[in-house]
N, C-alpha and C. Protein backbone atom coordinates (compact mmCIF):
# COMPACT_ATOMS: atom_id res chain seq x y z
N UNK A 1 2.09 0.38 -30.24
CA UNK A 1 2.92 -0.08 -29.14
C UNK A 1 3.18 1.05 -28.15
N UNK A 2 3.11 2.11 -28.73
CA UNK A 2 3.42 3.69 -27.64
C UNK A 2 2.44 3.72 -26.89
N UNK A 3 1.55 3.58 -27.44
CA UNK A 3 0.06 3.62 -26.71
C UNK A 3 0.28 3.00 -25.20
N UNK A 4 0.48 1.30 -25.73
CA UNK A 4 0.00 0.55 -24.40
C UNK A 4 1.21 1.69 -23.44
N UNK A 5 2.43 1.68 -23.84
CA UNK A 5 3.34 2.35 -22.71
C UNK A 5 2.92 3.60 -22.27
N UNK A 6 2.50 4.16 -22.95
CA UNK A 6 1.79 5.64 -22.48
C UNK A 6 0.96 5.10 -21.18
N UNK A 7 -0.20 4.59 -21.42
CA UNK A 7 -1.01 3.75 -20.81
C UNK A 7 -0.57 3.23 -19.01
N UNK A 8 0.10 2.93 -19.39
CA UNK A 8 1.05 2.83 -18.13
C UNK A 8 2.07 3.04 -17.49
N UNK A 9 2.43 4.16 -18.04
CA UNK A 9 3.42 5.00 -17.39
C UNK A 9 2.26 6.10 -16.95
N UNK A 10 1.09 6.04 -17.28
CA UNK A 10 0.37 6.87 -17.21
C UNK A 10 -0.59 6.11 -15.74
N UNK A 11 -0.52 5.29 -15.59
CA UNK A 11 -1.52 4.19 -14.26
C UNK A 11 0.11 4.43 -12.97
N UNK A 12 1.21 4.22 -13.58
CA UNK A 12 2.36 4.46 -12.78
C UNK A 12 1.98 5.56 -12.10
N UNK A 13 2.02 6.89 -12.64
CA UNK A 13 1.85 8.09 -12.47
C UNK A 13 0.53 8.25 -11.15
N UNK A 14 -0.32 7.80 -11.80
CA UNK A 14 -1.99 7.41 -10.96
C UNK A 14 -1.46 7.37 -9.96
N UNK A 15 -1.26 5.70 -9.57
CA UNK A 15 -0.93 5.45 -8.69
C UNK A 15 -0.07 6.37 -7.51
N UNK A 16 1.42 6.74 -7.89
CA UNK A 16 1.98 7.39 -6.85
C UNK A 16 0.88 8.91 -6.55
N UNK A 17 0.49 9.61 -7.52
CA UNK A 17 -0.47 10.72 -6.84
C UNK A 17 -1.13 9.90 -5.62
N UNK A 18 -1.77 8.80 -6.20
CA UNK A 18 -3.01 8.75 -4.67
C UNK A 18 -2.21 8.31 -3.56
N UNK A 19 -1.19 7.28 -3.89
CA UNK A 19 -0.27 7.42 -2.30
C UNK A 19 -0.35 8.88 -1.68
N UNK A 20 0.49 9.54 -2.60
CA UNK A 20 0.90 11.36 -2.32
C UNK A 20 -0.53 12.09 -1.37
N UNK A 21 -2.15 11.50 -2.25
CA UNK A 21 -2.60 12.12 -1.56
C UNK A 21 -3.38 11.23 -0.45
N UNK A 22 -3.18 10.37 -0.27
CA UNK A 22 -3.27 9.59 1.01
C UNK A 22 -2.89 9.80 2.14
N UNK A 23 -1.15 10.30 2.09
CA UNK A 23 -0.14 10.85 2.53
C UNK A 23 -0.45 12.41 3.35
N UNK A 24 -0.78 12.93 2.42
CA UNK A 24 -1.27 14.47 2.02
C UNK A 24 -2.37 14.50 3.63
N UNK A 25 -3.44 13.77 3.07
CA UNK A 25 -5.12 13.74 3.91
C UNK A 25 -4.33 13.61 5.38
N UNK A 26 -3.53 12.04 5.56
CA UNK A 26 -3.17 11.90 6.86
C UNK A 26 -2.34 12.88 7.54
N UNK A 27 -1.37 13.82 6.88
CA UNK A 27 -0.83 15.12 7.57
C UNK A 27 -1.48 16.35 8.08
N UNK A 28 -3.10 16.04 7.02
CA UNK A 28 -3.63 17.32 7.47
C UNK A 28 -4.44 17.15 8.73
N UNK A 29 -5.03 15.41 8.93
CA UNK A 29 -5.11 15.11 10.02
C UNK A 29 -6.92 14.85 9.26
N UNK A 30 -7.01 14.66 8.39
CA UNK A 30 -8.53 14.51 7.05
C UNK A 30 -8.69 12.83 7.75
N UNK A 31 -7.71 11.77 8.20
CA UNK A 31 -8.00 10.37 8.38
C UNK A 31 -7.40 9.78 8.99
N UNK A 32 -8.10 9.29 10.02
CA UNK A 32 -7.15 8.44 11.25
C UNK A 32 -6.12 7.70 10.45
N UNK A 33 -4.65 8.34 11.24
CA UNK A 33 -3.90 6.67 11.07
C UNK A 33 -3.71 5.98 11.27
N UNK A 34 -4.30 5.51 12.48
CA UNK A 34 -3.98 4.13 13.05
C UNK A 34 -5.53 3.49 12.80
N UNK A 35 -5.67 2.30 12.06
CA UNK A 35 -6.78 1.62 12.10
C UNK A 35 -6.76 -0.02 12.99
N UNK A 36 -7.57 -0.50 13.55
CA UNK A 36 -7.63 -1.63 14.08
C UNK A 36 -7.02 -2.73 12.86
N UNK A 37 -6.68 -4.01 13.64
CA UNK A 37 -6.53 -5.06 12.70
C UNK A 37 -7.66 -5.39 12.17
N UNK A 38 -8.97 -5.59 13.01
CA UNK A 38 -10.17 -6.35 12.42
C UNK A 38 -10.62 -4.88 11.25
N UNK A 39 -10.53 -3.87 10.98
CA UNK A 39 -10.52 -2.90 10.09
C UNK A 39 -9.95 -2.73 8.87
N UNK A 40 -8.64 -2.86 8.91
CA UNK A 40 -7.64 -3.24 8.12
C UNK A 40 -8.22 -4.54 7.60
N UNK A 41 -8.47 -6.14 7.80
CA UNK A 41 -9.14 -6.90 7.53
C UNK A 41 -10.40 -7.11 6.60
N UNK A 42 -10.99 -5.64 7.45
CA UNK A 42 -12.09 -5.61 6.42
C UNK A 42 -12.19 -4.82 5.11
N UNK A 43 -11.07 -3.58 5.06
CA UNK A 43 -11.04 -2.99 3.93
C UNK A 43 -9.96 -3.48 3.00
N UNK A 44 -9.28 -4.19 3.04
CA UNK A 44 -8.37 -4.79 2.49
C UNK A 44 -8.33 -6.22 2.45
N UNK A 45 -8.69 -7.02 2.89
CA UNK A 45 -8.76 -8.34 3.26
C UNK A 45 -8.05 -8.81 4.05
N UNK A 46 -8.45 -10.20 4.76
CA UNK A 46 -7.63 -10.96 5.62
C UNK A 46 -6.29 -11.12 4.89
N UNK A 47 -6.99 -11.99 3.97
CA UNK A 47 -5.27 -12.72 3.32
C UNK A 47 -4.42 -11.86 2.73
N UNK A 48 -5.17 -10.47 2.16
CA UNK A 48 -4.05 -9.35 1.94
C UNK A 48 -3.35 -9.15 2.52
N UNK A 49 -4.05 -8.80 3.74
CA UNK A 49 -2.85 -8.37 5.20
C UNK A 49 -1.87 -9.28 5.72
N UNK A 50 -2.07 -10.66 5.53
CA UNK A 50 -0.92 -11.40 6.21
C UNK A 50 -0.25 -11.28 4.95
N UNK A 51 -0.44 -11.30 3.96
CA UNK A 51 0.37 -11.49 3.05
C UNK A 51 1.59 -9.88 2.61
N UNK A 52 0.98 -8.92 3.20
CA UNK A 52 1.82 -7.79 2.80
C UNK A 52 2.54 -7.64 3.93
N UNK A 53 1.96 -8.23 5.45
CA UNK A 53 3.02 -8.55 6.83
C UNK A 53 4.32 -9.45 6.82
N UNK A 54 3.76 -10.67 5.52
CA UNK A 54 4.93 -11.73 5.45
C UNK A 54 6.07 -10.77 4.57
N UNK A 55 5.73 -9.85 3.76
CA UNK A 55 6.54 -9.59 2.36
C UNK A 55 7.24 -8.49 3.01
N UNK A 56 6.98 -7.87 4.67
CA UNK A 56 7.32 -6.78 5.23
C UNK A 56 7.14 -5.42 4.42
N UNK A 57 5.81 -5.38 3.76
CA UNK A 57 5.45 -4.08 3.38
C UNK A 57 4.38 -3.58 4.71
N UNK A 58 4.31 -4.03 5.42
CA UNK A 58 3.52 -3.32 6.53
C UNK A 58 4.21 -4.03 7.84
N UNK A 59 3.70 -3.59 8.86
CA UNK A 59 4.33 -3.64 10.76
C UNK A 59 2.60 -3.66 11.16
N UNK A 60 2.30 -4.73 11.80
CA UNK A 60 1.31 -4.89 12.88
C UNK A 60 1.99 -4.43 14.45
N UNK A 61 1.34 -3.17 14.75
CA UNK A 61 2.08 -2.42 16.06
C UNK A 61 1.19 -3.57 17.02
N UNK A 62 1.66 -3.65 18.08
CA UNK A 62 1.03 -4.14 19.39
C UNK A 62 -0.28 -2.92 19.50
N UNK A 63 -0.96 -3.41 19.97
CA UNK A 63 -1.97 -2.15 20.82
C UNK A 63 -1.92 -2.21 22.21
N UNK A 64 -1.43 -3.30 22.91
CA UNK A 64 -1.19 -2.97 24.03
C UNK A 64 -2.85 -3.33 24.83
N UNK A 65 -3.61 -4.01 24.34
CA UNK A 65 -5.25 -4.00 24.45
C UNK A 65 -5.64 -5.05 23.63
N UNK A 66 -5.18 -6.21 24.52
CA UNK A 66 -5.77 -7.78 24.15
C UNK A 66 -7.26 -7.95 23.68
N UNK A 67 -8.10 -7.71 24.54
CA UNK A 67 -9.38 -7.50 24.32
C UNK A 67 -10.11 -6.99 23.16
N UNK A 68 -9.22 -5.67 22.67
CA UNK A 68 -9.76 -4.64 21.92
C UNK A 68 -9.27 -5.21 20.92
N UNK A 69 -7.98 -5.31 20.70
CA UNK A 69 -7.09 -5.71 19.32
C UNK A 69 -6.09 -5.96 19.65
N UNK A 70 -5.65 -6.86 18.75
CA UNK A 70 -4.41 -7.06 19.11
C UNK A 70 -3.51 -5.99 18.73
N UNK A 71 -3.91 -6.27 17.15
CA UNK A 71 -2.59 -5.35 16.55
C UNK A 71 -3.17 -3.84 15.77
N UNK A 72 -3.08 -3.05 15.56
CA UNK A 72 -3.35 -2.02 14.76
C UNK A 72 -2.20 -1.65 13.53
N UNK A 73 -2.55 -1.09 12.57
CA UNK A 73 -2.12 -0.92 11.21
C UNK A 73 -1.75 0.75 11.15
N UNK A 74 -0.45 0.96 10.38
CA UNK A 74 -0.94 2.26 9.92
C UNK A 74 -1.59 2.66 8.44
N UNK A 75 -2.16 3.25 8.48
CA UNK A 75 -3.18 3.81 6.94
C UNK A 75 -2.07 3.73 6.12
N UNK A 76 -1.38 4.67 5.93
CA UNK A 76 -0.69 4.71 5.15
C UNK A 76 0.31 3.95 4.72
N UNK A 77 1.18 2.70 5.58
CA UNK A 77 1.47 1.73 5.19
C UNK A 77 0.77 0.89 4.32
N UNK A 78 -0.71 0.43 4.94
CA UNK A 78 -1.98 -0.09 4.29
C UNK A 78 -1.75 0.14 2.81
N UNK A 79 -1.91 1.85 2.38
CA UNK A 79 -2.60 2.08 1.12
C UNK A 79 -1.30 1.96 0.26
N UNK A 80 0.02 2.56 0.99
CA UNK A 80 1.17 2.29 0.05
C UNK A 80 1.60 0.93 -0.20
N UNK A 81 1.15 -0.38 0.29
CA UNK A 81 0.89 -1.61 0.22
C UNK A 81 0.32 -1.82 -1.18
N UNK A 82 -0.86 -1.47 -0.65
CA UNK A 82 -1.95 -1.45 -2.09
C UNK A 82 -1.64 -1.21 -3.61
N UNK A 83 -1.12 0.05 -3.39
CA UNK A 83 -0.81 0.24 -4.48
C UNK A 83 0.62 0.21 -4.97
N UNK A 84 1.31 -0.70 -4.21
CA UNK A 84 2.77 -1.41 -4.71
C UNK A 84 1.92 -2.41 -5.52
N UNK A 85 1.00 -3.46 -4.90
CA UNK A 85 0.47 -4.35 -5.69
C UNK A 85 -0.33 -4.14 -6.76
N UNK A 86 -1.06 -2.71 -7.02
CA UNK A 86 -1.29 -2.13 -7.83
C UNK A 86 -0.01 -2.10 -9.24
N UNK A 87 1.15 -1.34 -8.55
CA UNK A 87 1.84 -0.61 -9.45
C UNK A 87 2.75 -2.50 -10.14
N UNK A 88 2.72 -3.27 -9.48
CA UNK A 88 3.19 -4.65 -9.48
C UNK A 88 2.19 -5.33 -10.66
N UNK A 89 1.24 -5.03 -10.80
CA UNK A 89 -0.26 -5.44 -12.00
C UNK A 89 0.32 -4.88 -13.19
N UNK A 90 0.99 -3.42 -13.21
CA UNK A 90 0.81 -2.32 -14.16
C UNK A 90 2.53 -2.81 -15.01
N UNK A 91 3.68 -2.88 -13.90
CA UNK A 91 4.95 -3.00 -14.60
C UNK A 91 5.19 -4.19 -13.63
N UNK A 92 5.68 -5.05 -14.15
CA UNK A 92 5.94 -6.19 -13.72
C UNK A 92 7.24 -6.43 -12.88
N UNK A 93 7.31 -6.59 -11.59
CA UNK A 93 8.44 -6.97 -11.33
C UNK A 93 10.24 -7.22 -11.21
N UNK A 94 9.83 -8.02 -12.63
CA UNK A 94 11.40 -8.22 -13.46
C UNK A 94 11.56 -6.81 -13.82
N UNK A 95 10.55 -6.68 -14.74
CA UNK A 95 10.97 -5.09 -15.73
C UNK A 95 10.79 -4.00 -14.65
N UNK A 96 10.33 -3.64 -13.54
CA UNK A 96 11.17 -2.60 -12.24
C UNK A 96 12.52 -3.08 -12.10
N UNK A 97 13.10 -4.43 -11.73
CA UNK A 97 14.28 -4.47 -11.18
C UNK A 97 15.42 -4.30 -12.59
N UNK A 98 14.80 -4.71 -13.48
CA UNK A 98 15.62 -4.01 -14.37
C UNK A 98 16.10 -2.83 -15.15
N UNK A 99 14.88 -1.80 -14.73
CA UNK A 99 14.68 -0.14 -15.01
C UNK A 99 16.24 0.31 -13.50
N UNK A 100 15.87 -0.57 -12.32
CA UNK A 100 16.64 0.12 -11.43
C UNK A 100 18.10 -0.13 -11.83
N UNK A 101 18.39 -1.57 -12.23
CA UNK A 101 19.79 -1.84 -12.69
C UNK A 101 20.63 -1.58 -13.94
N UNK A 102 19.48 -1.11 -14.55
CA UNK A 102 19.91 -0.20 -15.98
C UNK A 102 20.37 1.56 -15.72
N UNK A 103 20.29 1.74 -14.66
CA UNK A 103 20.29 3.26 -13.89
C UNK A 103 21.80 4.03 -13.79
């Protein structure tokens, strides 16, 4: 039974590093942050993206450039998205809101 928890306190762990170095790359200036919507779309999916816009884990900025795009994304919203739904696979939900209210 230690195991499986190791296991995933250990994917927990994963996870926030690659935010960190997601984070990390975009300060050093290693990866654009602003990506198009049709971009965002494609590396993440359509229905991902409306769906992490409805849950307000991400902001579609205006671009100001109808033509071009509408909306643009930031990266790092994107990936810290990701891997909420990641870290959401690994510890479930209930058992986060109850780690926070046991605090």
């Amino acid at each position: 039974m230690d195991d499986k928890i190791d296991k995933k306190v250990e994917k927990a762990f994963a996870i926030g590093i690659q935010v960190g170095v997601i984070n990390l790359a975009k300060e050093l200036g290693l990866i654009e942050e602003n990506i198009s919507e049709k971009q965002a779309n494609t590396i993440y999916g359509e229905k991902q993206v409306k769906e992490w816009r409805r849950k307000r884990w991400i902001v579609g900025y205006p671009s100001g450039n109808k033509t071009r795009a509408k909306y643009y994304y930031k990266r790092s919203e994107l990936e810290t998205a990701s891997r909420m739904l990641d870290m959401q696979n690994v510890i479930p939900a209930t058992k986060i809101k109850q780690i926070i209210e046991n605090r």
